[in-house]
PDB file of N, CA and C in Angstrom:
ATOM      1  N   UNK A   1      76.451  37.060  72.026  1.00  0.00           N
ATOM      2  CA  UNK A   1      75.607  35.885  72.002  1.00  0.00           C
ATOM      3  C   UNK A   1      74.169  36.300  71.683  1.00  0.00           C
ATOM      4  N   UNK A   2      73.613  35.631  70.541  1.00  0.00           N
ATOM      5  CA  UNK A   2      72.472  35.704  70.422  1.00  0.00           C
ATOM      6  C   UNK A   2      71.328  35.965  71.944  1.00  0.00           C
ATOM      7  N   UNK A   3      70.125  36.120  71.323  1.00  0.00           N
ATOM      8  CA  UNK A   3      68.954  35.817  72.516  1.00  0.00           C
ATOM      9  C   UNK A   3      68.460  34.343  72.360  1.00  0.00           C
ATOM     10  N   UNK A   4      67.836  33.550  72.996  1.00  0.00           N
ATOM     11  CA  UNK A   4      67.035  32.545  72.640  1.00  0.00           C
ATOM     12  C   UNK A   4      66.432  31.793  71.945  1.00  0.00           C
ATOM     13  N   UNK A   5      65.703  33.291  72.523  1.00  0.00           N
ATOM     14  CA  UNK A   5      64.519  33.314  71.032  1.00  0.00           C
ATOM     15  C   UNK A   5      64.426  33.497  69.462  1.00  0.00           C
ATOM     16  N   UNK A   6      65.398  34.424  69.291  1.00  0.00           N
ATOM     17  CA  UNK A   6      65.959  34.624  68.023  1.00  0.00           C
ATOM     18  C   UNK A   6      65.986  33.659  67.039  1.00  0.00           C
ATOM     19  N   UNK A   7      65.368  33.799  65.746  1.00  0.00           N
ATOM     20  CA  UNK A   7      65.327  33.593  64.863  1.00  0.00           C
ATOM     21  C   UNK A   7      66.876  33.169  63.676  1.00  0.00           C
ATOM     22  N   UNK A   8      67.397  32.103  63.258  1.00  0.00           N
ATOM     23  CA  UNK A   8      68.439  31.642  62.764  1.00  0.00           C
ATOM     24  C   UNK A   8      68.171  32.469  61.321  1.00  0.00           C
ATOM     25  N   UNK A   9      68.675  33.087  60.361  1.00  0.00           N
ATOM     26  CA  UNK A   9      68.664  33.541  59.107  1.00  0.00           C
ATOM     27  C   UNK A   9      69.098  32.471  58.525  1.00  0.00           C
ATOM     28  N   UNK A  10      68.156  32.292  57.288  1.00  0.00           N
ATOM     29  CA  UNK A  10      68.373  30.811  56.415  1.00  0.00           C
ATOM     30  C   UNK A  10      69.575  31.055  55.715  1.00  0.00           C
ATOM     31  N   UNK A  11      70.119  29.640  55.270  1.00  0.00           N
ATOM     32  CA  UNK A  11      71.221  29.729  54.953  1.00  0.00           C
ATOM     33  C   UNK A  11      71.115  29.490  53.433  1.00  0.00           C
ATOM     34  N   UNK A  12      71.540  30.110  52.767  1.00  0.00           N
ATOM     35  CA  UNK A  12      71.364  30.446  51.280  1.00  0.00           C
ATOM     36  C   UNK A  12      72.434  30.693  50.706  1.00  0.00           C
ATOM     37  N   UNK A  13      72.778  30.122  50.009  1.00  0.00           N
ATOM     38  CA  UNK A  13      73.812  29.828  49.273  1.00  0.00           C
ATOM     39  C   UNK A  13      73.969  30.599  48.118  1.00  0.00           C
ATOM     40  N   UNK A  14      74.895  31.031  47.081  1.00  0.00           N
ATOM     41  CA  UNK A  14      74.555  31.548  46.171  1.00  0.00           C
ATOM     42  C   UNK A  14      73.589  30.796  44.881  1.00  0.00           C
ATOM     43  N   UNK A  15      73.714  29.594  44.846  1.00  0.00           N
ATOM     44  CA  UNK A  15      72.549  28.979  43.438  1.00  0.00           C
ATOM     45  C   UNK A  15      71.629  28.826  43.999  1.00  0.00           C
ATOM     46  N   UNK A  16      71.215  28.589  45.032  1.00  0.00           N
ATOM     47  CA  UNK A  16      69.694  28.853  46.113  1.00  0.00           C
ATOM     48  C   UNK A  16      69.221  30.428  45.833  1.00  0.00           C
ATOM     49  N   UNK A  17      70.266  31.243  46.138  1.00  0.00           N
ATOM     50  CA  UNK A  17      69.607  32.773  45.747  1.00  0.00           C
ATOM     51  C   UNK A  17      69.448  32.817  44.495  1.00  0.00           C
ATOM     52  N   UNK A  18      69.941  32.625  43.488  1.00  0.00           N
ATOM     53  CA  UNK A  18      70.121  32.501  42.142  1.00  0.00           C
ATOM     54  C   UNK A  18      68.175  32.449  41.409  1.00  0.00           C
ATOM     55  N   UNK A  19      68.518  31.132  42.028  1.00  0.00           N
ATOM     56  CA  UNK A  19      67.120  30.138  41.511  1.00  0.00           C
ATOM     57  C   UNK A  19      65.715  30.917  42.489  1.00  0.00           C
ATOM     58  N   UNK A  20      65.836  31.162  43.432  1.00  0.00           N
ATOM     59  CA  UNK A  20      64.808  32.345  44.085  1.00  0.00           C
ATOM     60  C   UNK A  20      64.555  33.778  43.441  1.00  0.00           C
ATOM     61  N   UNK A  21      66.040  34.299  43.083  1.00  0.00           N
ATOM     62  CA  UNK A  21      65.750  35.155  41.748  1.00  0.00           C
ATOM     63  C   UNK A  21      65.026  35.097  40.711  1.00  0.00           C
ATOM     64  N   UNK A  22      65.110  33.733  40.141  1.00  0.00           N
ATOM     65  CA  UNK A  22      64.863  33.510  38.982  1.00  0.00           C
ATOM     66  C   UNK A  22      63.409  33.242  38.964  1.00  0.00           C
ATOM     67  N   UNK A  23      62.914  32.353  39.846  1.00  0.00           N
ATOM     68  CA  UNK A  23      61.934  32.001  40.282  1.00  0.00           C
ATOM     69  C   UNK A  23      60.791  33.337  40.178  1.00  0.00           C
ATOM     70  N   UNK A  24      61.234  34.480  40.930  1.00  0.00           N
ATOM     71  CA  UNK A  24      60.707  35.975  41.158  1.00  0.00           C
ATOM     72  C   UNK A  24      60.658  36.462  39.864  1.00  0.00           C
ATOM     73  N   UNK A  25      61.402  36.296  39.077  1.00  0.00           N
ATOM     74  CA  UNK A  25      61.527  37.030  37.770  1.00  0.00           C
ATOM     75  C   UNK A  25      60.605  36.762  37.145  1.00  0.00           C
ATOM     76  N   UNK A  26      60.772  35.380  36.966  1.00  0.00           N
ATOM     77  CA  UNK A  26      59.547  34.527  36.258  1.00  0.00           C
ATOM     78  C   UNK A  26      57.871  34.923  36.340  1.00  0.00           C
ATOM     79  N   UNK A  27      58.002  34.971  37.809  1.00  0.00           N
ATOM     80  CA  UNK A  27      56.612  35.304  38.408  1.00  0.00           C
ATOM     81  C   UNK A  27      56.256  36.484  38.029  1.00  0.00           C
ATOM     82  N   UNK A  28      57.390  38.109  38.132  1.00  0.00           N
ATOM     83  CA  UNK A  28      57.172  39.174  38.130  1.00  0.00           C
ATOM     84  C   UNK A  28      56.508  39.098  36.583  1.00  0.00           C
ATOM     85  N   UNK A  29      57.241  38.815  35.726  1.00  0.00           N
ATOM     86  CA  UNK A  29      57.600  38.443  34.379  1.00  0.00           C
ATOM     87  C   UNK A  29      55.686  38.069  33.596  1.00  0.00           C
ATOM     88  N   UNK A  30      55.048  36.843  34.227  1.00  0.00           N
ATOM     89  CA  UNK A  30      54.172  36.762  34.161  1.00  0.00           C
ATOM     90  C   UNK A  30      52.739  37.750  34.786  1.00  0.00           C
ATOM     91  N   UNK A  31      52.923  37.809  35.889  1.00  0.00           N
ATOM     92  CA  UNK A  31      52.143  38.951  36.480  1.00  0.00           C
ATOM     93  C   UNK A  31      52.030  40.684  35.081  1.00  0.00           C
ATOM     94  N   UNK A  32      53.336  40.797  34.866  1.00  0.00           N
ATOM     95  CA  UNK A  32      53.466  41.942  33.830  1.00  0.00           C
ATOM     96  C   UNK A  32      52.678  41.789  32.573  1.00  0.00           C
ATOM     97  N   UNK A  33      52.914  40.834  32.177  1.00  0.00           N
ATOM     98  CA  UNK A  33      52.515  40.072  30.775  1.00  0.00           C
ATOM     99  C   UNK A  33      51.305  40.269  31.055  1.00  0.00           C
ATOM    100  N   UNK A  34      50.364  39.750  31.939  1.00  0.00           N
ATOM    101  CA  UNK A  34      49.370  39.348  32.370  1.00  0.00           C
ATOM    102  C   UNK A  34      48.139  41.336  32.062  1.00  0.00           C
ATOM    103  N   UNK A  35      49.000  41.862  33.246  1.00  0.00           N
ATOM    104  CA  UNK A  35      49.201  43.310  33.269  1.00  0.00           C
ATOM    105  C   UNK A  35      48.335  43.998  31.565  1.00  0.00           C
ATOM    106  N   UNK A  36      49.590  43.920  30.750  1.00  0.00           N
ATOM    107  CA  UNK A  36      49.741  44.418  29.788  1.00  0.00           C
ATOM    108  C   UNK A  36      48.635  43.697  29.049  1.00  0.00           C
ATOM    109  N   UNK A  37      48.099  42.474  29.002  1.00  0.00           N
ATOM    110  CA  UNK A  37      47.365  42.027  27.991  1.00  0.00           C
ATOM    111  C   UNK A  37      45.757  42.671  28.714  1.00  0.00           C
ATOM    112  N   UNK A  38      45.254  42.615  29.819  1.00  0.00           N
ATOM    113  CA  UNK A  38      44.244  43.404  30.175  1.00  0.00           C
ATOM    114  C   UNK A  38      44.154  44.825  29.656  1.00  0.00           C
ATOM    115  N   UNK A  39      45.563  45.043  30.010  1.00  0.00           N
ATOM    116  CA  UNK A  39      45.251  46.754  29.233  1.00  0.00           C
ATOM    117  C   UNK A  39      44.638  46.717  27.863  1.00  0.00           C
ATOM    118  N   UNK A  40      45.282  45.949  27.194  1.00  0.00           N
ATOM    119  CA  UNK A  40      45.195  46.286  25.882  1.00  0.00           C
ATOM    120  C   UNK A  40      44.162  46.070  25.339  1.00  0.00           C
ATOM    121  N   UNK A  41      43.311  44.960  26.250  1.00  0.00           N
ATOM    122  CA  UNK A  41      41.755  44.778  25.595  1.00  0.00           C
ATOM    123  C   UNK A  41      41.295  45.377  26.577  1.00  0.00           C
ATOM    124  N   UNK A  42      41.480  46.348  27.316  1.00  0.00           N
ATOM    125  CA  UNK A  42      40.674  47.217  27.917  1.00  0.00           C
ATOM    126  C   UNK A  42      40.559  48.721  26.876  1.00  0.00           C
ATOM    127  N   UNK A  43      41.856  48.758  26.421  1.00  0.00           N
ATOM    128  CA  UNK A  43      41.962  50.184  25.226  1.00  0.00           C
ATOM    129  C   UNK A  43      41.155  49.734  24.325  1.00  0.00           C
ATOM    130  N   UNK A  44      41.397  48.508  23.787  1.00  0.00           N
ATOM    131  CA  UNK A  44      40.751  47.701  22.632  1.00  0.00           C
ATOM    132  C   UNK A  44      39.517  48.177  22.555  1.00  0.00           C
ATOM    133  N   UNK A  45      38.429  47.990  24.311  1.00  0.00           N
ATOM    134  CA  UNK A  45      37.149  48.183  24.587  1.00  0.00           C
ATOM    135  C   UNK A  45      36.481  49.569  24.350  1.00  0.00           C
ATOM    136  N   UNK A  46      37.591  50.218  24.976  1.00  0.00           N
ATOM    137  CA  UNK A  46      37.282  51.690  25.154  1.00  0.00           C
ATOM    138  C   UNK A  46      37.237  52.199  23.573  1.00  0.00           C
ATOM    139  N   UNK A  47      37.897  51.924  22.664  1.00  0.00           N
ATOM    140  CA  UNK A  47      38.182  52.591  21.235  1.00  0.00           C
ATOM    141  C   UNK A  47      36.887  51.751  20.775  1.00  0.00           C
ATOM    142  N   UNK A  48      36.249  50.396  21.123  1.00  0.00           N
ATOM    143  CA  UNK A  48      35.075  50.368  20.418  1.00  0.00           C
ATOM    144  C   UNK A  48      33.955  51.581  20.758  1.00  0.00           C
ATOM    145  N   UNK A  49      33.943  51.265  22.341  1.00  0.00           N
ATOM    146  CA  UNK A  49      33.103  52.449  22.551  1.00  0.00           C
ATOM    147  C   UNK A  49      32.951  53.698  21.676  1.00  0.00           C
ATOM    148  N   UNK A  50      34.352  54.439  21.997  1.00  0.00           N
ATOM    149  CA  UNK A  50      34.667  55.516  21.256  1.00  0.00           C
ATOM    150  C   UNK A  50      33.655  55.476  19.735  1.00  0.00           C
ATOM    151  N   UNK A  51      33.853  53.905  19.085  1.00  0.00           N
ATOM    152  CA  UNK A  51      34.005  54.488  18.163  1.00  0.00           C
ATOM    153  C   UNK A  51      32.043  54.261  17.690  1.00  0.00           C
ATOM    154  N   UNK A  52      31.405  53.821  18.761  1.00  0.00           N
ATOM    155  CA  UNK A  52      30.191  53.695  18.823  1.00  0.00           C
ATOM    156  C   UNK A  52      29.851  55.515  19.041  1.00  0.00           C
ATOM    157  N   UNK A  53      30.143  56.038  19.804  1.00  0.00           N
ATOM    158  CA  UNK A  53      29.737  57.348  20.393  1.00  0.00           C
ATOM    159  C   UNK A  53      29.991  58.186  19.659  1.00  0.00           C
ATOM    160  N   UNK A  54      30.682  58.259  18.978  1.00  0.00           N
ATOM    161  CA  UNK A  54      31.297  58.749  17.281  1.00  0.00           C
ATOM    162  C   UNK A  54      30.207  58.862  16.348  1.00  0.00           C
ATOM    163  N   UNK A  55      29.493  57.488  16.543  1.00  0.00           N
ATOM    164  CA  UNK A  55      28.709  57.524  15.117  1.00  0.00           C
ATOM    165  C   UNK A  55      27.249  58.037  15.891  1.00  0.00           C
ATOM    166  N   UNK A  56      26.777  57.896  17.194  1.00  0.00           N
ATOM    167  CA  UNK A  56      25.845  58.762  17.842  1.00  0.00           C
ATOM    168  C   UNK A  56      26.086  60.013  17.828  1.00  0.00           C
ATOM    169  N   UNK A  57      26.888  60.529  18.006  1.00  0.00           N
ATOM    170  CA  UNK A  57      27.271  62.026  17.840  1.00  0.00           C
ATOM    171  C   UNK A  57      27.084  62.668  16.470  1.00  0.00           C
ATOM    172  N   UNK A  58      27.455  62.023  15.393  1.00  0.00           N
ATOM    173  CA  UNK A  58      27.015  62.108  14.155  1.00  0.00           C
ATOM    174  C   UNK A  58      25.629  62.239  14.019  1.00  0.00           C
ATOM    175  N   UNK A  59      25.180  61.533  14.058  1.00  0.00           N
ATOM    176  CA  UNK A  59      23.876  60.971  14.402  1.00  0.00           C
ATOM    177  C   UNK A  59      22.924  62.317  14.595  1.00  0.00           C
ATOM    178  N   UNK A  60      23.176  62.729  15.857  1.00  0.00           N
ATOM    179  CA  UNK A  60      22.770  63.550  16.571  1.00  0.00           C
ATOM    180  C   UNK A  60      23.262  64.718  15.966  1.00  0.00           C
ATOM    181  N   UNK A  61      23.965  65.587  15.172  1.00  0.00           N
ATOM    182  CA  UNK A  61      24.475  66.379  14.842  1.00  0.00           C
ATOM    183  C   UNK A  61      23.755  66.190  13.339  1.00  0.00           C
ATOM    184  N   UNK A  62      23.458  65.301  12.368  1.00  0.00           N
ATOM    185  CA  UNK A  62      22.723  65.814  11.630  1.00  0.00           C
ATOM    186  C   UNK A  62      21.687  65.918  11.559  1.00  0.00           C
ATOM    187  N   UNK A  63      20.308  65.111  13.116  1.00  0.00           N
ATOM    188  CA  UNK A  63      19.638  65.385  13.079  1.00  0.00           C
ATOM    189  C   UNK A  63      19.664  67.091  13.814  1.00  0.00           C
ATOM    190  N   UNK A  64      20.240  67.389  14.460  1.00  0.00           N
ATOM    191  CA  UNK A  64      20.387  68.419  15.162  1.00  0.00           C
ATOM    192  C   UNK A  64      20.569  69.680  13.869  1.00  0.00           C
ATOM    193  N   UNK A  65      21.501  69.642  12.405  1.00  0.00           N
ATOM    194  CA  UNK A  65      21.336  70.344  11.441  1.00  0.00           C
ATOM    195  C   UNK A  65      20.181  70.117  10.915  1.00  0.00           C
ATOM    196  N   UNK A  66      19.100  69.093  11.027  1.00  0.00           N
ATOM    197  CA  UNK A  66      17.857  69.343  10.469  1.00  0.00           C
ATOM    198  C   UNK A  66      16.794  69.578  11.401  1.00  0.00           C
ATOM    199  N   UNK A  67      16.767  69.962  12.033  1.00  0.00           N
ATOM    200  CA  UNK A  67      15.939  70.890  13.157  1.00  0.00           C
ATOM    201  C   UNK A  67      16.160  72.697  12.486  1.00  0.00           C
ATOM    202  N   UNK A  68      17.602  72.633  12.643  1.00  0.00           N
ATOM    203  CA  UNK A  68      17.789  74.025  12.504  1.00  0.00           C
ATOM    204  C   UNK A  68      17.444  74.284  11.057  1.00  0.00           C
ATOM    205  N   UNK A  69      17.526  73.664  10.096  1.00  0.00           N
ATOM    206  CA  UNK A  69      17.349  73.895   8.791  1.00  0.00           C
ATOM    207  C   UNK A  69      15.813  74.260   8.785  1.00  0.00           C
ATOM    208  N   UNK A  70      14.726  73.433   9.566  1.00  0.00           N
ATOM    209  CA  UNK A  70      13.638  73.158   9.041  1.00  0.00           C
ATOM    210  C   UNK A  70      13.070  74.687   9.962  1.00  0.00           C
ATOM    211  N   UNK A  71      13.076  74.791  11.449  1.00  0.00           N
ATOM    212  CA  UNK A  71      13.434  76.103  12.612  1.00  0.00           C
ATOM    213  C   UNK A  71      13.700  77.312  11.082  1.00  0.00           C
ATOM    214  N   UNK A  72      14.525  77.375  10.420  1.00  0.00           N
ATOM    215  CA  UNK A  72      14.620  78.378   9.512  1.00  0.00           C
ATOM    216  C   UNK A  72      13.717  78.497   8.199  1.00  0.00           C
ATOM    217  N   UNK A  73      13.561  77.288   7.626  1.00  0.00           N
ATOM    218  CA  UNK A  73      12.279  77.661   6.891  1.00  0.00           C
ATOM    219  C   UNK A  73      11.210  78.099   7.553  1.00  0.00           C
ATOM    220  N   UNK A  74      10.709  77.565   8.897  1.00  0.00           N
ATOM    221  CA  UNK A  74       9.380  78.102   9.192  1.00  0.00           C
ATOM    222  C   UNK A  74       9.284  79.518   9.388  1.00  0.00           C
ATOM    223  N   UNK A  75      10.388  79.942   9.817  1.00  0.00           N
ATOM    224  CA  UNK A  75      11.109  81.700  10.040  1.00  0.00           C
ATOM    225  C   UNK A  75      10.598  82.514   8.579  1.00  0.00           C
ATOM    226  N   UNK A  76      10.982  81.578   7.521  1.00  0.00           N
ATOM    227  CA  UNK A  76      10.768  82.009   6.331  1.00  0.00           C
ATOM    228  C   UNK A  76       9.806  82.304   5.690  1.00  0.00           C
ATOM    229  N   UNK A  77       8.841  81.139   6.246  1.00  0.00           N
ATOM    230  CA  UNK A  77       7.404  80.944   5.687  1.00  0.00           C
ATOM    231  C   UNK A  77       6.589  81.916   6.715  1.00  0.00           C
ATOM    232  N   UNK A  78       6.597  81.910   7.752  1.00  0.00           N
ATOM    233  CA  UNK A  78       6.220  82.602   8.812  1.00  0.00           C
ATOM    234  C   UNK A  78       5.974  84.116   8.303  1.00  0.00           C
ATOM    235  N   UNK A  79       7.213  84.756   8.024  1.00  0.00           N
ATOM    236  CA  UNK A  79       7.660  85.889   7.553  1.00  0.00           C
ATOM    237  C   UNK A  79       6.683  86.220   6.327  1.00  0.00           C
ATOM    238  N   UNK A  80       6.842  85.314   5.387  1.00  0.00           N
ATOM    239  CA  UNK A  80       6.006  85.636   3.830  1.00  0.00           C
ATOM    240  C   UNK A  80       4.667  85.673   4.591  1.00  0.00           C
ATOM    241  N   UNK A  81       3.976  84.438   5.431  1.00  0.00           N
ATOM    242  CA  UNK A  81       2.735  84.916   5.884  1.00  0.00           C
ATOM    243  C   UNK A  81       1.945  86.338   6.535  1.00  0.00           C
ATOM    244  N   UNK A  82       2.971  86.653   7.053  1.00  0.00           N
ATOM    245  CA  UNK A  82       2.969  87.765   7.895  1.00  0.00           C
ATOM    246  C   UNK A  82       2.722  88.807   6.720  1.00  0.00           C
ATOM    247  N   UNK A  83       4.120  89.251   5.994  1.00  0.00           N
ATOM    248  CA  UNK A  83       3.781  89.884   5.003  1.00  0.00           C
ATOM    249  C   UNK A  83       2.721  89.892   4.466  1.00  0.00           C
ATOM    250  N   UNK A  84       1.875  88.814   3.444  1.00  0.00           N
ATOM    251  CA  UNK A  84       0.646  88.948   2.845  1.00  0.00           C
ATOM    252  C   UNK A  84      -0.382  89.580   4.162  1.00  0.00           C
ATOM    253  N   UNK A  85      -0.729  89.088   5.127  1.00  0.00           N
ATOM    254  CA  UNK A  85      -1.574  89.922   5.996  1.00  0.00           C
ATOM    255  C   UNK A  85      -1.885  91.030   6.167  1.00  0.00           C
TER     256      UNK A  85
END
């Protein structure tokens, strides 16, 4: 014999479970979808970035080859000055 207090377990039938399944699926189903479309304009975001930091890096890399280019002429000129002295 049960206790008292105890709690009855609902009575559920099989097309009651069915449709609670289905119900869950649905939901899971959307939640996923949901999921997946954030990602993708989150990658979406990130590859703009990327592709911003790309062209700064460039950027920076040929001003960075014209430092060193110009750093070597003065080496050059420097040098010839020296010489004539």
């Amino acid at each position: 014999m049960a206790p008292p207090n105890a709690q009855r377990a609902p009575d559920f039938s099989e097309t009651k479970f069915a449709a609670v399944l289905q119900g869950l699926r649905s939901s899971m189903r959307a939640d996923f979808q949901t999921a997946v479309e954030d990602i993708r304009k989150e990658v979406h975001d990130i590859g703009v970035r990327m592709g911003a930091l790309e062209e700064c890096t460039d950027k920076l890399c040929l001003a960075n080859n014209k430092v060193v280019d110009k750093i070597h002429k003065m080496e050059v000129d420097h040098k010839r000055l020296v010489d004539k002295c």
